[in-house]
Protein backbone atom coordinates (compact mmCIF):
# COMPACT_ATOMS: atom_id res chain seq x y z
CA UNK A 1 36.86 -57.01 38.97
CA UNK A 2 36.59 -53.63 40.92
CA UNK A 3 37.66 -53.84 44.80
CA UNK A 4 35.47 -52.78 46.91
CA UNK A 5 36.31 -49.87 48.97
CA UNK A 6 36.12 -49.80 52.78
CA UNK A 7 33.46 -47.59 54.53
CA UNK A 8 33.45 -45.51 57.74
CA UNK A 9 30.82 -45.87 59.69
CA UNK A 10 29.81 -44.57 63.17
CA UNK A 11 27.11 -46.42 64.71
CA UNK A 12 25.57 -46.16 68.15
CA UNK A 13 25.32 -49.79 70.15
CA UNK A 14 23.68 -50.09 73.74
CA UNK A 15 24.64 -46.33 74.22
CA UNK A 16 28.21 -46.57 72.84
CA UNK A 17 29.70 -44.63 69.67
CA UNK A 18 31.71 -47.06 67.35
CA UNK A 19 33.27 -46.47 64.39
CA UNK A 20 33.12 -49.48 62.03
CA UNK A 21 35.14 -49.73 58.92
CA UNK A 22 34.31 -52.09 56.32
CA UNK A 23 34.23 -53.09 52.78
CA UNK A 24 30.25 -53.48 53.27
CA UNK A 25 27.36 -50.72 52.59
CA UNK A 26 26.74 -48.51 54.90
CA UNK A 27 23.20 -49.11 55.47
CA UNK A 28 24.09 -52.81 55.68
CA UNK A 29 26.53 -51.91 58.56
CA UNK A 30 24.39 -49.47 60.24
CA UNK A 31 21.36 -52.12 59.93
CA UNK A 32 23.73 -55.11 61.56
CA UNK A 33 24.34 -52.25 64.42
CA UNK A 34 20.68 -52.02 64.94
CA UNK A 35 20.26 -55.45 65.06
CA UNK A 36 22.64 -55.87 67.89
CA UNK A 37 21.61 -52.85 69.55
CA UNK A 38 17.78 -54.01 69.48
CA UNK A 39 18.67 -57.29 70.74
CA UNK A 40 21.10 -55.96 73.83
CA UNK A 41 18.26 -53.99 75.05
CA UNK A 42 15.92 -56.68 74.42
CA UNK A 43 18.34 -58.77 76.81
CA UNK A 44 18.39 -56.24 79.16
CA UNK A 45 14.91 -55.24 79.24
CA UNK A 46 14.28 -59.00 79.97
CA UNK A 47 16.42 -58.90 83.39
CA UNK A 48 15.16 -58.21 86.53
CA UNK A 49 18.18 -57.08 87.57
CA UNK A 50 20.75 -54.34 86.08
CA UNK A 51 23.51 -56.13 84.74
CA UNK A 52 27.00 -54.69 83.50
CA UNK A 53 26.54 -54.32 79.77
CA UNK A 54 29.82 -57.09 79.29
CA UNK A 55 27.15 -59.77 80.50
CA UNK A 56 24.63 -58.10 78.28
CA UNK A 57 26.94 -58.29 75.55
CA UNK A 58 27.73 -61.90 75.89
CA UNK A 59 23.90 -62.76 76.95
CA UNK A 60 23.11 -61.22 73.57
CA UNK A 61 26.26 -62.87 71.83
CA UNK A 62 25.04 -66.03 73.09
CA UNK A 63 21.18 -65.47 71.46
CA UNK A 64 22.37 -63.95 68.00
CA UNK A 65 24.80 -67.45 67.96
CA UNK A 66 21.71 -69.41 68.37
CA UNK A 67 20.05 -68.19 65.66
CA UNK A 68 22.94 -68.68 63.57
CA UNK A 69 23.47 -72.25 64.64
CA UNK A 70 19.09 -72.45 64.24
CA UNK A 71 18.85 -70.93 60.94
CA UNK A 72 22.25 -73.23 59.45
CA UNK A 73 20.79 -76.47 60.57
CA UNK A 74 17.13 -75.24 58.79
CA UNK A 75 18.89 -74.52 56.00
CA UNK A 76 20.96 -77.94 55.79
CA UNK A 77 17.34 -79.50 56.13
CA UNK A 78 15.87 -77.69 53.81
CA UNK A 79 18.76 -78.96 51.12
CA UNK A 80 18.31 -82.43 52.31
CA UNK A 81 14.84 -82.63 51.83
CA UNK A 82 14.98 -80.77 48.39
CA UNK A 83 18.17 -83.48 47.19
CA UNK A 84 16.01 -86.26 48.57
CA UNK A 85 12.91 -85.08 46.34
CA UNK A 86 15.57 -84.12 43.11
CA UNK A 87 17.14 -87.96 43.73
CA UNK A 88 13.54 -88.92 43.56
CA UNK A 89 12.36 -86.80 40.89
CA UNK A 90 15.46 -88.18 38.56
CA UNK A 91 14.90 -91.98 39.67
CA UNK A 92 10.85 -91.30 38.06
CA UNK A 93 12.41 -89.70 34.71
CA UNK A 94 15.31 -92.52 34.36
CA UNK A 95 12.43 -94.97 34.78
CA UNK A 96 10.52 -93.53 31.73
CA UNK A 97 13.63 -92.93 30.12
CA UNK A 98 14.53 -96.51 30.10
CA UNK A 99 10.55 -97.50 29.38
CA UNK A 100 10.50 -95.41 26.24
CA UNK A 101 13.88 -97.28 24.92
């Protein structure tokens, strides 16, 4: 398996210059960038009151977290519902499995 090389990167978050390295692409690091970026100012422009970017930084820390934490427990329903509809799904072919015998 070929390793995957690490990337430099200079993106541009809440007016800052940052120079990312990583093994990811490039546009996939410059589109997480933008992400945070878009949601700092969307923090900020939500304030009524200018606030050192630190507390915008952990404002929007605190809002990307929740929906992480949002979109995992989705997800684990999701898989719960779809394992309660397989278990169901194998119960109705083991039934005619068993009628057929």
């Amino acid at each position: 398996m070929e390793e995957q090389s690490e990337n430099l990167v200079r993106v541009t978050i809440y007016g800052q210059e940052y120079t990312i390295k990583a093994k990811a692409d490039p546009n996939y690091i410059t589109s997480v960038a933008s992400y945070v970026n878009d949601k700092m100012e969307e923090i900020d422009n939500s304030l009524h009151t200018v606030q050192p970017p630190v507390r915008i930084a952990i404002l929007t820390a605190m809002n990307i977290t929740d929906e992480l934490f949002s979109c995992r427990r989705h997800k684990e329903e999701i898989l719960n519902n779809v394992e309660e509809k397989a278990g169901f799904l194998i119960d109705i072919i083991d039934e005619h499995l068993l009628e057929e015998k």
